[in-house]
N, C-alpha and C. Protein backbone atom coordinates (compact mmCIF):
# COMPACT_ATOMS: atom_id res chain seq x y z
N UNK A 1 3.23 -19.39 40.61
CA UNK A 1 3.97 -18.16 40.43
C UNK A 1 2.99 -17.00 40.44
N UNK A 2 3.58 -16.23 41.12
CA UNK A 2 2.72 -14.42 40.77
C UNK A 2 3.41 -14.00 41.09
N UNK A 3 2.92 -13.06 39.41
CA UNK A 3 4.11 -12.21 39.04
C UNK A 3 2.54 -10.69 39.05
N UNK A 4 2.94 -9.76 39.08
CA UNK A 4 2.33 -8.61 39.15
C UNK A 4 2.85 -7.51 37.80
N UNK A 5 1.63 -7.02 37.55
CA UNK A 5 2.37 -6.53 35.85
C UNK A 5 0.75 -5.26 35.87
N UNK A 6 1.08 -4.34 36.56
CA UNK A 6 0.23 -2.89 37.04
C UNK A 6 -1.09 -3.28 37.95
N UNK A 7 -1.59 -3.32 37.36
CA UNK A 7 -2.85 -3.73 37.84
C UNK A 7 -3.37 -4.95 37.76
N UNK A 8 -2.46 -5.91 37.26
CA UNK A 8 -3.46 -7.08 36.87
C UNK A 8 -2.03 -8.59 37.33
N UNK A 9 -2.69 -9.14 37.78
CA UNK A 9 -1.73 -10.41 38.40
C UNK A 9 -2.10 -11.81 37.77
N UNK A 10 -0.69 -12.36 37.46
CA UNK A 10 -0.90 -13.70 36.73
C UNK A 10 -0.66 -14.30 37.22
N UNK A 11 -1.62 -15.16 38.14
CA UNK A 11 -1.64 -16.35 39.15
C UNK A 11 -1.91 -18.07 38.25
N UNK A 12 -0.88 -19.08 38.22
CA UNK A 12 -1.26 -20.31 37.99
C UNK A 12 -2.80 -20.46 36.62
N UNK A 13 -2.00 -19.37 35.80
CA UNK A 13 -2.46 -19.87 34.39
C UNK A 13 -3.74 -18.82 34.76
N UNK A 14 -4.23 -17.61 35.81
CA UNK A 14 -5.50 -17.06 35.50
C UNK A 14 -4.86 -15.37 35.74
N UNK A 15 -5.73 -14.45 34.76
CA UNK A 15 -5.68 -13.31 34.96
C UNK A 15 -6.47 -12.88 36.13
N UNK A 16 -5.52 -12.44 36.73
CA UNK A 16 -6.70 -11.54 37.60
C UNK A 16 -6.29 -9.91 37.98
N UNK A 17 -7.32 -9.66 38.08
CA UNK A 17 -7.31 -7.56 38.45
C UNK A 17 -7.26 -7.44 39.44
N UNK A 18 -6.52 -6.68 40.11
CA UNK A 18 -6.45 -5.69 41.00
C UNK A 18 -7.73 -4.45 41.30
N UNK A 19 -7.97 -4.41 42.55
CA UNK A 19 -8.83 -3.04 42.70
C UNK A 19 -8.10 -2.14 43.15
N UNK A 20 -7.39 -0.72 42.70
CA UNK A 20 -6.95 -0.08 43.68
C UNK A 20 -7.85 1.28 43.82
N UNK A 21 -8.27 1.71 44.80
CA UNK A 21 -9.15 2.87 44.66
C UNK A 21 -8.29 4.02 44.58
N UNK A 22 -9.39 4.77 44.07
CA UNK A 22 -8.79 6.12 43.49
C UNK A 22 -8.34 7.37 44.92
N UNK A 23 -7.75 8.57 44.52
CA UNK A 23 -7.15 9.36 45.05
C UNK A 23 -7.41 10.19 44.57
N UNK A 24 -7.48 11.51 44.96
CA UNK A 24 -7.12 12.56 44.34
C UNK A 24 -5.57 13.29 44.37
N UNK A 25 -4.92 13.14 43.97
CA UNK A 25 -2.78 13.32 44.17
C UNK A 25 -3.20 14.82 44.66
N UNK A 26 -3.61 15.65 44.39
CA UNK A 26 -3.46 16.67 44.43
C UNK A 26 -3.41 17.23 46.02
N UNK A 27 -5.13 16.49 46.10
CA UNK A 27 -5.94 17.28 47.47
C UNK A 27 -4.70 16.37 48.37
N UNK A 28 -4.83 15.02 48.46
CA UNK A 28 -4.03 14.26 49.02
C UNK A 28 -2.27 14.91 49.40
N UNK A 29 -1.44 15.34 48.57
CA UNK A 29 -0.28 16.27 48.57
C UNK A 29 -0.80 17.27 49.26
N UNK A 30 -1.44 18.09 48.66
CA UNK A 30 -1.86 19.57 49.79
C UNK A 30 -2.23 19.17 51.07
N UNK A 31 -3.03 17.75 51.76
CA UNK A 31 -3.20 18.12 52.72
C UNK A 31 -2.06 17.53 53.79
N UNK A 32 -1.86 16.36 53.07
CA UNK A 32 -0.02 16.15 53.92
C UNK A 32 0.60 17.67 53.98
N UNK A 33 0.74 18.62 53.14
CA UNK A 33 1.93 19.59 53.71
C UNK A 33 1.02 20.59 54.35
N UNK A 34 -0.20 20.61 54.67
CA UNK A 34 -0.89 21.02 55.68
C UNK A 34 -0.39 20.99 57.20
N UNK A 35 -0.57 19.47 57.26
CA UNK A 35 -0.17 18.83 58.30
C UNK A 35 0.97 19.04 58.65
N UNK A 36 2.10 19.14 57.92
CA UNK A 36 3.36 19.24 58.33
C UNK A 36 3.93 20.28 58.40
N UNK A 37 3.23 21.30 57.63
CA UNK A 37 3.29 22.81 58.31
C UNK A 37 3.26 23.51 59.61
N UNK A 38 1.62 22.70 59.65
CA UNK A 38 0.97 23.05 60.90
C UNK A 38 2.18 22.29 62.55
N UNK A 39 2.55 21.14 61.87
CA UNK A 39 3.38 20.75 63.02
C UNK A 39 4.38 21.07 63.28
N UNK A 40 5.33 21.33 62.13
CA UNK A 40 6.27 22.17 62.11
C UNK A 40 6.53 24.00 62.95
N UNK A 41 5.25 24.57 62.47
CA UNK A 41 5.32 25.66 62.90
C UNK A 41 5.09 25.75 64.18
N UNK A 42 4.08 24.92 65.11
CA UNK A 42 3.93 24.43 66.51
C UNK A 42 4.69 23.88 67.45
N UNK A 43 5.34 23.35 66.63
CA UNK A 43 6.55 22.02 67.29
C UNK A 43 7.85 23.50 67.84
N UNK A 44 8.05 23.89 66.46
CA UNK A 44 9.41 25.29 66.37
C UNK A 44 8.39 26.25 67.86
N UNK A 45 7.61 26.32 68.32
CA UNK A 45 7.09 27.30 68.92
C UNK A 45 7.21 26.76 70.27
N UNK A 46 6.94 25.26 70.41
CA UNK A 46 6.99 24.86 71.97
C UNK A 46 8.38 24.74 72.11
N UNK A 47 9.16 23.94 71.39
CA UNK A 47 10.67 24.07 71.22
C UNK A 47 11.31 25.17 72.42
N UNK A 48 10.70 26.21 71.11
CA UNK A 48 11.37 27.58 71.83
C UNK A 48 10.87 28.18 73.21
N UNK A 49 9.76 28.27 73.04
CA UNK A 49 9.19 28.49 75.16
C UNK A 49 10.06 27.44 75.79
N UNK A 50 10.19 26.39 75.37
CA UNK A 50 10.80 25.09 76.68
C UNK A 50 12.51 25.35 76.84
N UNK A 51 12.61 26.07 75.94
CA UNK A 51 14.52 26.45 75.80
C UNK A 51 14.52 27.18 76.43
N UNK A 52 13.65 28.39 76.77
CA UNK A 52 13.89 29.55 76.96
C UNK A 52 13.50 29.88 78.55
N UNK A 53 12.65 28.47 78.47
CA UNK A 53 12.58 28.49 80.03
C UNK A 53 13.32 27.72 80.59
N UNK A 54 13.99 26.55 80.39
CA UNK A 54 15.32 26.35 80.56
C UNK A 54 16.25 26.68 80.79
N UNK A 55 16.88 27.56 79.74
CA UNK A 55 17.93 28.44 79.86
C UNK A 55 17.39 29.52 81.43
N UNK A 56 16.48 30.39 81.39
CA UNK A 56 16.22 31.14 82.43
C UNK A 56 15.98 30.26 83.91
N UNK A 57 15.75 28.62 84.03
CA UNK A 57 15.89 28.27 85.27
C UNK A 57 17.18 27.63 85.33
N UNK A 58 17.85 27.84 84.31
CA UNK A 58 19.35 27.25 84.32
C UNK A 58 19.41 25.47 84.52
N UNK A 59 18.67 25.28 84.26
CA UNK A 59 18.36 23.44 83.68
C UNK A 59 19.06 22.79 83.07
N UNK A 60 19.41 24.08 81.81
CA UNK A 60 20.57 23.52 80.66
C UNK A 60 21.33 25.18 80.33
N UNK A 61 22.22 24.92 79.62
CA UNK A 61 23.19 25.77 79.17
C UNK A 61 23.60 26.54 78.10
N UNK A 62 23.74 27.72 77.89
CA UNK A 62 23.21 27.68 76.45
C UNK A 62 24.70 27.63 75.35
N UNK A 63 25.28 26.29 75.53
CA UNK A 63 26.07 25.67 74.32
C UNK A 63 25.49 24.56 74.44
N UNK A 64 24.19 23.89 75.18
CA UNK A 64 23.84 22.84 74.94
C UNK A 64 23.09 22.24 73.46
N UNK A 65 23.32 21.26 73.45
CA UNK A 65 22.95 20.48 72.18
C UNK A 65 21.82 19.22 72.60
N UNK A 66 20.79 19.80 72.28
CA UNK A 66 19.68 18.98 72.48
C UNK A 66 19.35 17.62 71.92
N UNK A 67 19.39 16.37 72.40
CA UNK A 67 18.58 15.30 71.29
C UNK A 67 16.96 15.21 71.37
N UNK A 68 16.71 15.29 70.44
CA UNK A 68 15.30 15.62 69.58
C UNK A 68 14.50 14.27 68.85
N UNK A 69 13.88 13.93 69.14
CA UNK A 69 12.79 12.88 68.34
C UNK A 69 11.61 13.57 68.30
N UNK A 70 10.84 12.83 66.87
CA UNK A 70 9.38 13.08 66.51
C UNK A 70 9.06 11.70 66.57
N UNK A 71 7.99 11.35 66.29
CA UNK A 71 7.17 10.53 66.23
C UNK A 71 5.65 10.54 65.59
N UNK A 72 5.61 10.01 64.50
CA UNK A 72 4.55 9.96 62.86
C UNK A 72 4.19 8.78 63.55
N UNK A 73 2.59 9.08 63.83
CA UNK A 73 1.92 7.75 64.02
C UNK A 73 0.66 7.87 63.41
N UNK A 74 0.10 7.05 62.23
CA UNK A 74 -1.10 7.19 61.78
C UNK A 74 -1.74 5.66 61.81
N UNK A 75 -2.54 6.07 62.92
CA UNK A 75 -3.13 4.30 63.21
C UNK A 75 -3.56 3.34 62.36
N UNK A 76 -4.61 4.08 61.89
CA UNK A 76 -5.75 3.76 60.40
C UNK A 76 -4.81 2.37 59.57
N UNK A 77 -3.62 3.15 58.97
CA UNK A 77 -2.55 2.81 58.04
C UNK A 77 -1.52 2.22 58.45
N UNK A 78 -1.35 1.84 59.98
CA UNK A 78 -0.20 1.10 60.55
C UNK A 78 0.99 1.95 60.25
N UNK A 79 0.97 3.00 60.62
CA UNK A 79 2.04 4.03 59.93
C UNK A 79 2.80 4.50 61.50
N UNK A 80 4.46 4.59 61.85
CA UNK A 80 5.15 4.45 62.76
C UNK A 80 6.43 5.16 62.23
N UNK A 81 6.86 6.21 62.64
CA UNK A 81 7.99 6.57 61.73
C UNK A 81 9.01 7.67 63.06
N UNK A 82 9.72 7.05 63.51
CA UNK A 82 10.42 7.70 64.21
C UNK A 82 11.81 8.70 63.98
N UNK A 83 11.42 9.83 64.25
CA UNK A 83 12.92 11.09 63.22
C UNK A 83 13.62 11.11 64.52
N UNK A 84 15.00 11.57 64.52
CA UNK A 84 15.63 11.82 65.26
C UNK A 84 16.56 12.53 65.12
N UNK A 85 17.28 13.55 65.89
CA UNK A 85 18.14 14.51 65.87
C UNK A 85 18.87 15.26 66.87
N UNK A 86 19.78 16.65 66.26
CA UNK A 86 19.57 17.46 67.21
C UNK A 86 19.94 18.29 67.47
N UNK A 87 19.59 19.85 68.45
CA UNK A 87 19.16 20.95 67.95
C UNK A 87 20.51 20.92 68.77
N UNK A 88 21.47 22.33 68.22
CA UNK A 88 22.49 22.81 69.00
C UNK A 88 21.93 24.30 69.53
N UNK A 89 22.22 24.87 70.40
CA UNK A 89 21.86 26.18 70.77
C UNK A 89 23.08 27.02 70.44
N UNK A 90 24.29 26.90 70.60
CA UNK A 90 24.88 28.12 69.70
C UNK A 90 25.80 27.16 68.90
């Protein structure tokens, strides 16, 4: 049996510890919404040039309703996170 109880695991009659290394929560939080600022505010910016040149080569229409995906990939961490949506224009 193992059972897990914070940091420390009780395997077949032996204690054993866990290592988990440390973090700083703070810096760690600030720099995720760094990141997601920064993509956010970039992402909203190409968005809008690619609509707008759209709309002006008449590509799409403007009651069109766009479907939208992101894609979160952080290799390091096996991290894969696909958003999906989507933007209406009026």
């Amino acid at each position: 049996m193992h059972n897990k109880y914070n940091n420390f695991y009780y395997n077949n009659n032996y204690l054993t510890f866990k290592v988990i290394k440390a973090m700083d929560e703070k810096i760690f939080n600030l720099e995720i919404r760094k990141f997601l600022k920064n993509f956010g505010i970039t992402a909203q910016s190409e968005i809008e040039k690619k609509v707008r040149e759209s709309l002006s080569n008449n590509s799409i229409s403007e009651n069109e309703v766009l479907e939208v995906e992101a894609n979160l990939n952080i290799g390091k961490i096996n991290l894969n996170h696909k958003i999906s949506g989507n933007i209406k224009l009026n």
